[in-house]
PDB file of N, CA and C in Angstrom:
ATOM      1  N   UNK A   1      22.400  -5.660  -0.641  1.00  0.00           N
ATOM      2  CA  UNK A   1      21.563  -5.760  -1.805  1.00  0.00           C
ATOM      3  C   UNK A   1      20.894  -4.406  -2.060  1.00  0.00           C
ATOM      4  N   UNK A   2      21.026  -4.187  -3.433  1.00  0.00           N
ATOM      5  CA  UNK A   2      20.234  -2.765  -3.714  1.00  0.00           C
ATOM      6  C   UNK A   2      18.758  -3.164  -3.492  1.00  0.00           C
ATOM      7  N   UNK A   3      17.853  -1.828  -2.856  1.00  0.00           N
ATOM      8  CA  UNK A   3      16.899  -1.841  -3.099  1.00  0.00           C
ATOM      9  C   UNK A   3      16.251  -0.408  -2.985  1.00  0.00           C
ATOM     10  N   UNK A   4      14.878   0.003  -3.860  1.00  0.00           N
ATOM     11  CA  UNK A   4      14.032   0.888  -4.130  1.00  0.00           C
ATOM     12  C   UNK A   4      13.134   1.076  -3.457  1.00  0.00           C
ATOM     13  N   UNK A   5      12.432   2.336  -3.360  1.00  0.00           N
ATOM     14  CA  UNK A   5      11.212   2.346  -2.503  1.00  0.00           C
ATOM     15  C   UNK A   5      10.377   2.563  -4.255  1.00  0.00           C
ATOM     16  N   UNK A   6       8.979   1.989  -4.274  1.00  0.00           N
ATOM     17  CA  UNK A   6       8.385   2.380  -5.282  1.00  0.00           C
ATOM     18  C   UNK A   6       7.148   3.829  -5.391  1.00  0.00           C
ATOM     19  N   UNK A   7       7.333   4.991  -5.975  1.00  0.00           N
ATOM     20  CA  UNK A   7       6.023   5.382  -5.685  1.00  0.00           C
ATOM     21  C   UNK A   7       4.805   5.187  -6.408  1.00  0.00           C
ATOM     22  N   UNK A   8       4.077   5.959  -5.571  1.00  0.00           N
ATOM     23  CA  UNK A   8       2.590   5.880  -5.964  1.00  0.00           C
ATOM     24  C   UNK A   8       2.163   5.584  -7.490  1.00  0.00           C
ATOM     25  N   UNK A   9       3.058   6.748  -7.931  1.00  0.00           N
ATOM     26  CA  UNK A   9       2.756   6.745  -9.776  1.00  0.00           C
ATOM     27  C   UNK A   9       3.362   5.363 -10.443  1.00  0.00           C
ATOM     28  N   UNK A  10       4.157   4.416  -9.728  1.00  0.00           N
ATOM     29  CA  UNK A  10       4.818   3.814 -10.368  1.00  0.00           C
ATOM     30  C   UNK A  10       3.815   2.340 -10.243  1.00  0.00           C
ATOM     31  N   UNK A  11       3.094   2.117  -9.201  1.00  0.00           N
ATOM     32  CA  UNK A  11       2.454   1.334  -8.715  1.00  0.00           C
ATOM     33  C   UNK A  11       1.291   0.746  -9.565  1.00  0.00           C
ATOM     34  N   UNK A  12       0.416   3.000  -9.675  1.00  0.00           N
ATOM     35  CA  UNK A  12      -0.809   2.491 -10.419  1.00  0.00           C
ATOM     36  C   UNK A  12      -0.593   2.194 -12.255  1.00  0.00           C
ATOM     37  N   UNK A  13       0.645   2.841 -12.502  1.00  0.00           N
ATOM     38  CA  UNK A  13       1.531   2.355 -13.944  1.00  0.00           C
ATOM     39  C   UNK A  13       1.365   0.288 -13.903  1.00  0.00           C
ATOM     40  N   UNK A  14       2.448   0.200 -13.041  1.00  0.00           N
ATOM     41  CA  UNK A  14       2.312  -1.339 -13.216  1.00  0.00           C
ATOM     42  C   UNK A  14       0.930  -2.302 -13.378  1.00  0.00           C
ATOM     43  N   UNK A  15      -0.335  -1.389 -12.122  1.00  0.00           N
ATOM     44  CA  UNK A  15      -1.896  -1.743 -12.425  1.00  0.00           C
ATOM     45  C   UNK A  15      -2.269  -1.484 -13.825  1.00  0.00           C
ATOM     46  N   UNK A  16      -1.553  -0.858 -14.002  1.00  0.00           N
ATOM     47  CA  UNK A  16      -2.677  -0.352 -16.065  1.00  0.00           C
ATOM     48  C   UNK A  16      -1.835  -1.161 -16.776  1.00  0.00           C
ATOM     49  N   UNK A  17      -0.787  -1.658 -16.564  1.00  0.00           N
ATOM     50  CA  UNK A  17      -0.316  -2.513 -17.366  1.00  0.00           C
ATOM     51  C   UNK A  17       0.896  -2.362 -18.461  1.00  0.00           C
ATOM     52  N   UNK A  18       1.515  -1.104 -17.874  1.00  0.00           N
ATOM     53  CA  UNK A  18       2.446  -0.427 -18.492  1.00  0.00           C
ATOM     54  C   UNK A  18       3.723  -1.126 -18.900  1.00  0.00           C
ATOM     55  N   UNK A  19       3.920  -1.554 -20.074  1.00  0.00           N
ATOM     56  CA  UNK A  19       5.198  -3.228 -20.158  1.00  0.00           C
ATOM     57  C   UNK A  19       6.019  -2.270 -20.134  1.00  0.00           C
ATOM     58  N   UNK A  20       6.626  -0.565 -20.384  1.00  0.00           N
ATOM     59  CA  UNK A  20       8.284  -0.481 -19.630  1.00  0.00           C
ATOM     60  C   UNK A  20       8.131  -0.213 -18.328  1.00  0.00           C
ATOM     61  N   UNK A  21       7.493   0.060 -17.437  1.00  0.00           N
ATOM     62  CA  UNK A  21       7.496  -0.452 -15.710  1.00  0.00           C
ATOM     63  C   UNK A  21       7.102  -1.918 -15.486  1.00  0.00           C
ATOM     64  N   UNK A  22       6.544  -2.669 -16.029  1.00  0.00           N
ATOM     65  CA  UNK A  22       6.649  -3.898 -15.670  1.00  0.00           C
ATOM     66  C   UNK A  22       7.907  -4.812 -15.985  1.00  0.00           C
ATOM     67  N   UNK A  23       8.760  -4.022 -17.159  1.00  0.00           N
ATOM     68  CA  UNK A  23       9.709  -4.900 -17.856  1.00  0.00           C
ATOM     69  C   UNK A  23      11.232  -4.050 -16.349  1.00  0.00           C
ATOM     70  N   UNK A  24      10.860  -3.166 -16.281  1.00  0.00           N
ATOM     71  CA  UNK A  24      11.564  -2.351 -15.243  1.00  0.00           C
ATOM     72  C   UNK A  24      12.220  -2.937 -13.671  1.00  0.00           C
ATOM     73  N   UNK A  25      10.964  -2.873 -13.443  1.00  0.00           N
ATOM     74  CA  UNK A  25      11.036  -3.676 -12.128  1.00  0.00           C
ATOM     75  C   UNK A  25      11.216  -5.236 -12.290  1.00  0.00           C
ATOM     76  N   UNK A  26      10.676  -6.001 -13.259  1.00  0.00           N
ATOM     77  CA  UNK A  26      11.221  -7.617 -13.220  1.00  0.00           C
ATOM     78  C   UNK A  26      12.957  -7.711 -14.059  1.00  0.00           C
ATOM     79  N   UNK A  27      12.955  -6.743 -14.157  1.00  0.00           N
ATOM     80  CA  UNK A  27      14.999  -6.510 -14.473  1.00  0.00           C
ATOM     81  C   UNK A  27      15.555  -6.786 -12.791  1.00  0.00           C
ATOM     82  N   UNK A  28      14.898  -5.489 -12.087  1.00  0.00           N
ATOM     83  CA  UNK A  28      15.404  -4.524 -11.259  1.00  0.00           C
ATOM     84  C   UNK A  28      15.847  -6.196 -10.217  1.00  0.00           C
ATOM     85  N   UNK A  29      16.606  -6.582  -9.421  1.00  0.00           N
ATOM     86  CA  UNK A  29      17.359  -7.414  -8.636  1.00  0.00           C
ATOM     87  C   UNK A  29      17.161  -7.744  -7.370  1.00  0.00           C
ATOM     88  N   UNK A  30      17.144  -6.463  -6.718  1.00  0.00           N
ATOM     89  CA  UNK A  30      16.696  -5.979  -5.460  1.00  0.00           C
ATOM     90  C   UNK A  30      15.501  -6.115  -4.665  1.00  0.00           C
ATOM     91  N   UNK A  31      16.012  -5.458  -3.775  1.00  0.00           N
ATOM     92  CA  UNK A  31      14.091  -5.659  -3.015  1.00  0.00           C
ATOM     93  C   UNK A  31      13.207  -4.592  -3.318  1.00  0.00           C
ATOM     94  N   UNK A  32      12.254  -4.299  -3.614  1.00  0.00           N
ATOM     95  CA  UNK A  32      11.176  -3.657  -4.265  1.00  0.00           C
ATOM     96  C   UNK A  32      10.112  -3.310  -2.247  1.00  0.00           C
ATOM     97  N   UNK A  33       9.982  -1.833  -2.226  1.00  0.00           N
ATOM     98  CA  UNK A  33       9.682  -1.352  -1.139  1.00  0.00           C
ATOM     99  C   UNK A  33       8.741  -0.390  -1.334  1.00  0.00           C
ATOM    100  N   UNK A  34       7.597  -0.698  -0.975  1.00  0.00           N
ATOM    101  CA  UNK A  34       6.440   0.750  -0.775  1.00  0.00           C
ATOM    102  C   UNK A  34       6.456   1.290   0.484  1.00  0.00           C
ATOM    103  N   UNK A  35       5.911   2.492   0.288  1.00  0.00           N
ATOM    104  CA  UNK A  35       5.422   3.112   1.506  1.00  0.00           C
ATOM    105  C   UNK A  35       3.977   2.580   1.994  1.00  0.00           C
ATOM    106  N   UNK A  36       4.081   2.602   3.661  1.00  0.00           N
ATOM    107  CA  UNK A  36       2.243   2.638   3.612  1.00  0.00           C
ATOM    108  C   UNK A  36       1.429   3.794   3.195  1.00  0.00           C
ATOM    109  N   UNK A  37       1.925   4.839   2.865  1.00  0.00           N
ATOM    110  CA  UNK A  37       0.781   6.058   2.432  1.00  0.00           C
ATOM    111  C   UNK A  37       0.594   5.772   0.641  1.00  0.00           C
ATOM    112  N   UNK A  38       2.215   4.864   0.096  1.00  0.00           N
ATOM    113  CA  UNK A  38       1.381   4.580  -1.330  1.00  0.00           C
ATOM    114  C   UNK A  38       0.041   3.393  -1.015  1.00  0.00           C
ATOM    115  N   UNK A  39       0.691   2.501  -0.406  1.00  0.00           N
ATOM    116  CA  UNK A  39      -0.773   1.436  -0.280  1.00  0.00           C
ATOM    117  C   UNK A  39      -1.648   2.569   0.301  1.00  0.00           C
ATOM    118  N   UNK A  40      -2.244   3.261   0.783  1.00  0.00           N
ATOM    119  CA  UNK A  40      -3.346   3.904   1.746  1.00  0.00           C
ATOM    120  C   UNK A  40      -4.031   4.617   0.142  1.00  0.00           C
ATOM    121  N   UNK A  41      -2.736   5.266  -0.702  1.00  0.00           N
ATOM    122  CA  UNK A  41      -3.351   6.251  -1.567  1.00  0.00           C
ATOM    123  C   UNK A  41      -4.310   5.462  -2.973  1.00  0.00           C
ATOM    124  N   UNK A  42      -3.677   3.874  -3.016  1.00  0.00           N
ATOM    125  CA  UNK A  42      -3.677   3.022  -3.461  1.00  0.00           C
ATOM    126  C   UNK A  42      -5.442   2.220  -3.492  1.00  0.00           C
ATOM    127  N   UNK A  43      -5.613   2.199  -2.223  1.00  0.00           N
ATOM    128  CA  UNK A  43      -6.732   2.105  -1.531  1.00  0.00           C
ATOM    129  C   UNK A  43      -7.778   3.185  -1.870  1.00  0.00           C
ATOM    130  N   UNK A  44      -7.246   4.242  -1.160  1.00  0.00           N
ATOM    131  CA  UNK A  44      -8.139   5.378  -1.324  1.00  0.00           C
ATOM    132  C   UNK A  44      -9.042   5.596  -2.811  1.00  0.00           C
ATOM    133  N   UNK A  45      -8.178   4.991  -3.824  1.00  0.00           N
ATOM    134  CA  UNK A  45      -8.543   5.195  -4.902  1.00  0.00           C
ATOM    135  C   UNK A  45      -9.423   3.545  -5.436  1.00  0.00           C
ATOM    136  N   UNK A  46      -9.165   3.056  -5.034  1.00  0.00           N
ATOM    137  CA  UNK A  46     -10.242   2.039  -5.218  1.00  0.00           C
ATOM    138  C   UNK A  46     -11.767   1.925  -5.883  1.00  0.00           C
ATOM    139  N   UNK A  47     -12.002   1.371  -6.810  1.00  0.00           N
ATOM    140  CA  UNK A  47     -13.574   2.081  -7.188  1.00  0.00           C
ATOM    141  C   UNK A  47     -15.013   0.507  -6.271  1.00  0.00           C
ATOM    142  N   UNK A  48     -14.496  -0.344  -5.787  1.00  0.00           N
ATOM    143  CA  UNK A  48     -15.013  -1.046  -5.221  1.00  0.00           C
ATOM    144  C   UNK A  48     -14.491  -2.048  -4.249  1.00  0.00           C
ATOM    145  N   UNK A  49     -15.052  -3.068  -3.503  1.00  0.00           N
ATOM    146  CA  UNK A  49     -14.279  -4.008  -2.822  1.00  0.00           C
ATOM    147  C   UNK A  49     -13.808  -4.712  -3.775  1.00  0.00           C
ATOM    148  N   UNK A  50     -14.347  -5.329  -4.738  1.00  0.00           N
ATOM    149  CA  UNK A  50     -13.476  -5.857  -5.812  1.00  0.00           C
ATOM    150  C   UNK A  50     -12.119  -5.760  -5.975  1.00  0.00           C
ATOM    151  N   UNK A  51     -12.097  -4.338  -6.462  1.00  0.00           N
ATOM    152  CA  UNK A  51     -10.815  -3.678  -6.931  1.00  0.00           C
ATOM    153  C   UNK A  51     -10.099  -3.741  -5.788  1.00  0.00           C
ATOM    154  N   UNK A  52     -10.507  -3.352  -4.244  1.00  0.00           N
ATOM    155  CA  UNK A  52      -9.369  -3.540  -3.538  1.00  0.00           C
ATOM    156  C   UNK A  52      -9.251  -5.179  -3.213  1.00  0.00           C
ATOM    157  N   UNK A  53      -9.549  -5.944  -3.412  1.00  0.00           N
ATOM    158  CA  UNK A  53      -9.531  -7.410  -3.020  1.00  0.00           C
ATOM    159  C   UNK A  53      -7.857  -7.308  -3.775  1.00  0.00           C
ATOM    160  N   UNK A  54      -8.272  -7.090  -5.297  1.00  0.00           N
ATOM    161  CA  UNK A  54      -7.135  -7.445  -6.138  1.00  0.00           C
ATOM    162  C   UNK A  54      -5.752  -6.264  -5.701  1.00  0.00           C
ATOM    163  N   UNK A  55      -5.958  -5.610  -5.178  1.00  0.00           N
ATOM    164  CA  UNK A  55      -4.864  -4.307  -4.583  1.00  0.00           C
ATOM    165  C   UNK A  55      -4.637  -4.976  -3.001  1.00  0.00           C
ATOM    166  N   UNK A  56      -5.000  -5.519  -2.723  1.00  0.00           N
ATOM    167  CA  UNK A  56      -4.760  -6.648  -1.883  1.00  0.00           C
ATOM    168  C   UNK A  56      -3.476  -7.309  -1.860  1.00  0.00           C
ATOM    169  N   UNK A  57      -3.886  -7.864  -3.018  1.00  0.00           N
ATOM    170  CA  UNK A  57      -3.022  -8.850  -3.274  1.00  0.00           C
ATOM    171  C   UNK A  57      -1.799  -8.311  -3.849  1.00  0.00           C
ATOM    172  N   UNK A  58      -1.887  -7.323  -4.780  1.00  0.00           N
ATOM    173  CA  UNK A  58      -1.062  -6.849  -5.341  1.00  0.00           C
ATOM    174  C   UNK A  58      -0.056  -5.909  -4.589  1.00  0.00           C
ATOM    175  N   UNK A  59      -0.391  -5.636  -3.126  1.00  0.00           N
ATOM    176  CA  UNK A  59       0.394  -4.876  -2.255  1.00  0.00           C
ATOM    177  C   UNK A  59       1.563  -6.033  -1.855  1.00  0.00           C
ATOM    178  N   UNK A  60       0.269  -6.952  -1.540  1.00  0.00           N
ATOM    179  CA  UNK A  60       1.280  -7.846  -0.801  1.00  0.00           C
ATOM    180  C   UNK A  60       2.825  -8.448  -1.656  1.00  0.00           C
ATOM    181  N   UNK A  61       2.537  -8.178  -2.712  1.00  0.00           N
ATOM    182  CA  UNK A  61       4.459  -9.001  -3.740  1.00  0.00           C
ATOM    183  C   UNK A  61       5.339  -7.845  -3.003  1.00  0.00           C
ATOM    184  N   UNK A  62       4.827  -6.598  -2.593  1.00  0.00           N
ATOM    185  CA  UNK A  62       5.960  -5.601  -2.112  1.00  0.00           C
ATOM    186  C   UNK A  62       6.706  -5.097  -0.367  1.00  0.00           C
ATOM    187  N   UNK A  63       7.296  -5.327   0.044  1.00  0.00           N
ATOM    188  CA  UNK A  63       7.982  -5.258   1.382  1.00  0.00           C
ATOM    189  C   UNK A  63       6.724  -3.989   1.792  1.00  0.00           C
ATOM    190  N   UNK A  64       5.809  -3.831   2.722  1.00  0.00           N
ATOM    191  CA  UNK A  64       5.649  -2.447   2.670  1.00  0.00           C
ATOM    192  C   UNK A  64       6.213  -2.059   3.919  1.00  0.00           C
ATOM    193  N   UNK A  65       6.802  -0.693   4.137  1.00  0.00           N
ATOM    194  CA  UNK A  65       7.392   0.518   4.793  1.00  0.00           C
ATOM    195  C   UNK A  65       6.516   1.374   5.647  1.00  0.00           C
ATOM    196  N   UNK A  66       6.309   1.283   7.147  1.00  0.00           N
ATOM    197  CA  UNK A  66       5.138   1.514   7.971  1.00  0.00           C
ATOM    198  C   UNK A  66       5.763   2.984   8.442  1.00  0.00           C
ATOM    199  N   UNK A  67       5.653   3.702   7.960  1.00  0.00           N
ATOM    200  CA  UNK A  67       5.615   5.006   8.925  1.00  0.00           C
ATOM    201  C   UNK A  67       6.297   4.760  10.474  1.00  0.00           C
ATOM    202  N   UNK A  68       7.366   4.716  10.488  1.00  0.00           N
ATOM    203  CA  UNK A  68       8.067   5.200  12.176  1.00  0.00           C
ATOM    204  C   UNK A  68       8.161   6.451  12.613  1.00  0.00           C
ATOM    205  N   UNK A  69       8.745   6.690  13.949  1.00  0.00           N
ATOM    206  CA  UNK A  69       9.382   7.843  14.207  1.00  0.00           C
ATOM    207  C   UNK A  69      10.550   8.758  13.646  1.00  0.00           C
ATOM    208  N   UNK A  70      11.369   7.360  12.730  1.00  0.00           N
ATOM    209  CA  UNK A  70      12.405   8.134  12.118  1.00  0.00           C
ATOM    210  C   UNK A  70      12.080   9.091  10.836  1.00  0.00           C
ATOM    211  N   UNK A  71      10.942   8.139  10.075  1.00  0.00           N
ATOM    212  CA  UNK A  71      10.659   8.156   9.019  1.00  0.00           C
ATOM    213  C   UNK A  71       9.525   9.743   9.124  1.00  0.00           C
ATOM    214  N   UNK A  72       8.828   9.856  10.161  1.00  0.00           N
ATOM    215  CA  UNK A  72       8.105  11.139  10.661  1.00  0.00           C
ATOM    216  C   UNK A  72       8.476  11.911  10.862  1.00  0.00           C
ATOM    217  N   UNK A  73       9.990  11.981  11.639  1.00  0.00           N
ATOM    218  CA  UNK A  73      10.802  13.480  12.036  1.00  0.00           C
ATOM    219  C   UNK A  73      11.323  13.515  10.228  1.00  0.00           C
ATOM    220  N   UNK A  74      11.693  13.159   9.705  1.00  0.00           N
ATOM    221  CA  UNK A  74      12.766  13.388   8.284  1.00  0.00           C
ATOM    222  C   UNK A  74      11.604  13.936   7.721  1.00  0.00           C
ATOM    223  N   UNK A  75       9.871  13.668   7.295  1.00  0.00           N
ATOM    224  CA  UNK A  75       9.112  14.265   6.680  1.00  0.00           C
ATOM    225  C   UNK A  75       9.112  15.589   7.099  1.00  0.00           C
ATOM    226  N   UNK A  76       9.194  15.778   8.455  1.00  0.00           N
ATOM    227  CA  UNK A  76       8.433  16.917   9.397  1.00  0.00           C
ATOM    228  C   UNK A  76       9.728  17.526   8.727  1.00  0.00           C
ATOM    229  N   UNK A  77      10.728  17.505   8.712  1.00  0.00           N
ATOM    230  CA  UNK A  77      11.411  18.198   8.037  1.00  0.00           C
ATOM    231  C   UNK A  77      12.236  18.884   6.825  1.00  0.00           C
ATOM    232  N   UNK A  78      11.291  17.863   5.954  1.00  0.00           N
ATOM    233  CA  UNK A  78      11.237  18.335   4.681  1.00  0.00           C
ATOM    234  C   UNK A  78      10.299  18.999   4.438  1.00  0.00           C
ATOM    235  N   UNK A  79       8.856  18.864   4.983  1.00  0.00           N
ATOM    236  CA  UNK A  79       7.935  19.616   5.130  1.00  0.00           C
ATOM    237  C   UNK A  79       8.028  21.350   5.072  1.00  0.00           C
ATOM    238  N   UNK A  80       9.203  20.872   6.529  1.00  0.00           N
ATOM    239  CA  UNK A  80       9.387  22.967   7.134  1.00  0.00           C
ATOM    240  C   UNK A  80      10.637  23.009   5.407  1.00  0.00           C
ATOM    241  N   UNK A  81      11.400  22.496   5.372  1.00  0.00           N
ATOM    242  CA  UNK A  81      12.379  23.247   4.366  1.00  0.00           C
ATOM    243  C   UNK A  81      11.677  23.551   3.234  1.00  0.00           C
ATOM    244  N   UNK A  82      10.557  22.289   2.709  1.00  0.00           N
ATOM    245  CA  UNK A  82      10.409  22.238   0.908  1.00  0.00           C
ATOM    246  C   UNK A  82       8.775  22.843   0.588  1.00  0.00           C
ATOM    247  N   UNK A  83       7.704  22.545   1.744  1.00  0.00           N
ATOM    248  CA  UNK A  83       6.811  22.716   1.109  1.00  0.00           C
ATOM    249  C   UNK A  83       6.236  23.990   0.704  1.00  0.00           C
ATOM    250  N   UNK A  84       6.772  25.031   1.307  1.00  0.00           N
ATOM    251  CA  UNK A  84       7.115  26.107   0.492  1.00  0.00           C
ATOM    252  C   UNK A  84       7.334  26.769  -1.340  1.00  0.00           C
ATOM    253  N   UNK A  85       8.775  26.515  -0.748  1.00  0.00           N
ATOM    254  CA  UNK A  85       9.396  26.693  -2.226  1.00  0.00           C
ATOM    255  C   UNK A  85       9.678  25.778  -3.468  1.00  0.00           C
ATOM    256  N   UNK A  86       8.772  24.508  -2.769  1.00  0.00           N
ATOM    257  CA  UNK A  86       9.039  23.226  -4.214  1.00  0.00           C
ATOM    258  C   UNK A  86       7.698  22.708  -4.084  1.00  0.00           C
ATOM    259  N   UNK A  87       6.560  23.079  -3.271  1.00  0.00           N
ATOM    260  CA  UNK A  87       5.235  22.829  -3.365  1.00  0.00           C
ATOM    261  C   UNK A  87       5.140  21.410  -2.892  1.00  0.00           C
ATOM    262  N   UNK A  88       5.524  20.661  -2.491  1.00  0.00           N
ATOM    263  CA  UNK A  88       6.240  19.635  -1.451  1.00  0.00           C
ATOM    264  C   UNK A  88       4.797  19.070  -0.598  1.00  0.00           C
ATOM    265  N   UNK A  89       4.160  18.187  -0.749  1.00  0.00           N
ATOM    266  CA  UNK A  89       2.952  18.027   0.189  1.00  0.00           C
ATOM    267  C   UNK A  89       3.178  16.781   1.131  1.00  0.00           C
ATOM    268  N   UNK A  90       2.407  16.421   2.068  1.00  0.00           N
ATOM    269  CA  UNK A  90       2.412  15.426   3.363  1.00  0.00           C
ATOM    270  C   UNK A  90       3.191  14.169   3.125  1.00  0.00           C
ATOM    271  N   UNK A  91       2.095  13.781   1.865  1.00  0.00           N
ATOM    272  CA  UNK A  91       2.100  12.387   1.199  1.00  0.00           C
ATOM    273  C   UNK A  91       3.633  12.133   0.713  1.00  0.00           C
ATOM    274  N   UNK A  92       4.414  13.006   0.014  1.00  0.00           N
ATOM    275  CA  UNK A  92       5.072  12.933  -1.220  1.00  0.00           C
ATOM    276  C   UNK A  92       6.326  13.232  -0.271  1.00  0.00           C
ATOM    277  N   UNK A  93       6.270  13.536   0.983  1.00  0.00           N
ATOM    278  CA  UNK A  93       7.239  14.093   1.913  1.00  0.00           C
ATOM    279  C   UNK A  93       7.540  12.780   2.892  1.00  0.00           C
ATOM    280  N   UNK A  94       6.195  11.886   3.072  1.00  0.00           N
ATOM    281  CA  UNK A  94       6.625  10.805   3.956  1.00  0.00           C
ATOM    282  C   UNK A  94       7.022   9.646   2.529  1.00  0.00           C
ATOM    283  N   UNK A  95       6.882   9.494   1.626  1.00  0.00           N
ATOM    284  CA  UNK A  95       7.454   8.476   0.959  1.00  0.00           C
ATOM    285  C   UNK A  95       8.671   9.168   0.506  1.00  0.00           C
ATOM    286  N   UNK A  96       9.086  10.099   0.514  1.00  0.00           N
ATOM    287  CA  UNK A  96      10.616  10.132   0.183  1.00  0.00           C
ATOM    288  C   UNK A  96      11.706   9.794   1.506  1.00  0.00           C
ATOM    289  N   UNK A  97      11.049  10.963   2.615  1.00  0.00           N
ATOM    290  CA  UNK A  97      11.409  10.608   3.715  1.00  0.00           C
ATOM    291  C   UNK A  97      11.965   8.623   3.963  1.00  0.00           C
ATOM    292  N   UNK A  98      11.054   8.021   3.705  1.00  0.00           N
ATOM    293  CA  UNK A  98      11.002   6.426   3.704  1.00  0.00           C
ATOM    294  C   UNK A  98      12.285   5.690   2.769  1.00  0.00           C
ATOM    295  N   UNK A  99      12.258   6.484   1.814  1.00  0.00           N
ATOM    296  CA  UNK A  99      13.419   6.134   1.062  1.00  0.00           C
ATOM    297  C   UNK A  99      14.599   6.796   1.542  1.00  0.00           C
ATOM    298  N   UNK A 100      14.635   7.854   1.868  1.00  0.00           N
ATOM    299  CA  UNK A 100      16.005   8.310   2.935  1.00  0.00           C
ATOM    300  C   UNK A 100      16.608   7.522   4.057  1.00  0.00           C
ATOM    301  N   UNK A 101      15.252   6.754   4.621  1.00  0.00           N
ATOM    302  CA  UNK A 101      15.820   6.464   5.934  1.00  0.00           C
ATOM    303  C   UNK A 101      16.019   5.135   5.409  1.00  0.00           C
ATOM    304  N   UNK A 102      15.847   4.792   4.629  1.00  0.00           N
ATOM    305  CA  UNK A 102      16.312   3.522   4.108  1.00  0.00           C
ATOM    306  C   UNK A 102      17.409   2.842   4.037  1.00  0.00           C
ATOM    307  N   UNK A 103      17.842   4.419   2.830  1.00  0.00           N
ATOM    308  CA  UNK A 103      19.086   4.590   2.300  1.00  0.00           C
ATOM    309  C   UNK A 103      19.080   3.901   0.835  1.00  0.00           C
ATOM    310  N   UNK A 104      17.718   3.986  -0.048  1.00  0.00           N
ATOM    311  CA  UNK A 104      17.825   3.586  -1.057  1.00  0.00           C
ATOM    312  C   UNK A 104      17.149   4.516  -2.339  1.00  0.00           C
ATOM    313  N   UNK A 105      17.031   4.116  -3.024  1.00  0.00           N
ATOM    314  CA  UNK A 105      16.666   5.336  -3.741  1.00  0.00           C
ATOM    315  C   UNK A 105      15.162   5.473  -4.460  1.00  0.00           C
ATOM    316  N   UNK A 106      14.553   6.221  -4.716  1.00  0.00           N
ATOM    317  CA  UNK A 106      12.962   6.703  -5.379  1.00  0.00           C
ATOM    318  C   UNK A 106      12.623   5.915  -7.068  1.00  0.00           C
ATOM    319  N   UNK A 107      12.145   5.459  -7.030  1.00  0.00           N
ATOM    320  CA  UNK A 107      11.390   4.942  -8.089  1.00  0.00           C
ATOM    321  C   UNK A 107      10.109   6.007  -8.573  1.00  0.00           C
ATOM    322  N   UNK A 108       9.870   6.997  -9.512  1.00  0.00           N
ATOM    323  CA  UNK A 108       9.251   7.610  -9.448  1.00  0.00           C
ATOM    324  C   UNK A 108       9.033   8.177 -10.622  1.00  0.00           C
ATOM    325  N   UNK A 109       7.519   8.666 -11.274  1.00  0.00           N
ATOM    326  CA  UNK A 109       7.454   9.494 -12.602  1.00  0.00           C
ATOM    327  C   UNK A 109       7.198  10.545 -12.739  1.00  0.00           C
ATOM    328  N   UNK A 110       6.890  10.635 -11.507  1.00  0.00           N
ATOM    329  CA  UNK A 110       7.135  12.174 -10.817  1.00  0.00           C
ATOM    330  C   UNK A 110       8.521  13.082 -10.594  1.00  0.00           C
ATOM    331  N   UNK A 111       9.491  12.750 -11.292  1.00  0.00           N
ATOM    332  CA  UNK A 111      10.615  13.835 -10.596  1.00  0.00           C
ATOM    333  C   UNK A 111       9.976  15.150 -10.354  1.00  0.00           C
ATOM    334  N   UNK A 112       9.359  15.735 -10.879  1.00  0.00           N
ATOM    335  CA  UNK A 112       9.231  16.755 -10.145  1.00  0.00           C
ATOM    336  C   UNK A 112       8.881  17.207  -8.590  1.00  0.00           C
ATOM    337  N   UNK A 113       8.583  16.387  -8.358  1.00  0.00           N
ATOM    338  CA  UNK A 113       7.380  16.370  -6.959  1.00  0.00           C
ATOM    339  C   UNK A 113       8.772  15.981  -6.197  1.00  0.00           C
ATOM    340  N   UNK A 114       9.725  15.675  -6.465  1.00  0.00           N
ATOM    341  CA  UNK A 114      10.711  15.456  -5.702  1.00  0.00           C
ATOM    342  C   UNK A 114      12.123  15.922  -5.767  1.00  0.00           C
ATOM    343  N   UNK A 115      12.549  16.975  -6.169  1.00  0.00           N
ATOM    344  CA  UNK A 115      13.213  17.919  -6.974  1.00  0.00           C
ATOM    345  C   UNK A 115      13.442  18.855  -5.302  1.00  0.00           C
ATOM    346  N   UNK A 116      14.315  18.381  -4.636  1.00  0.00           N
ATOM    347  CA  UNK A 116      14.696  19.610  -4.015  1.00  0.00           C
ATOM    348  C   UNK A 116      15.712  18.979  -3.018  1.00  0.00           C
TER     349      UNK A 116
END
């Protein structure tokens, strides 16, 4: 079965209520996969317990993807190749990483941030 990892940008899109990512993903077939650093960034941004009560819940419809060892060496090494010359940061290095080791592909509105 195909499935996606979702990022960050795509997440807080679906929170604002964006009907072509919502119409997107209830097409999409597959299994639908976050990273834990999107839930963490997800969180982070929270403006009360409220808001995370409901980010709560809203994590939970998605498989989430816990940071392993595999998933840590593949960052650590996109890190040394990209963050250099494609400006490549921690965050944006372990959720692709996550989708590599997957073997599925990026959901993202960011192409740039992932361009290398």
């Amino acid at each position: 079965m195909e499935a996606i990892v979702c990022d960050t940008n795509i997440l807080i899109e679906i929170l604002k209520g964006n009907a072509k990512t919502v119409r997107q993903l209830q097409d999409f077939k597959g299994e639908l996969y976050l990273s834990s650093i999107s839930a963490m960034e997800l969180f982070y941004g929270a403006k009360d317990k409220t808001e995370q009560k409901k980010l709560e819940k809203f994590v939970s419809l998605f498989t989430t993807i816990h940071v392993n060892e595999s998933i840590s060496r593949r960052a650590v090494e996109l890190v040394r190749r990209y963050a250099k010359s494609h400006r490549l940061d921690i965050p944006d290095s372990l959720i692709a990483a996550t989708a590599m080791e997957l073997g599925c592909r990026l959901f993202t509105y960011n192409l740039k941030d992932f361009r290398f």
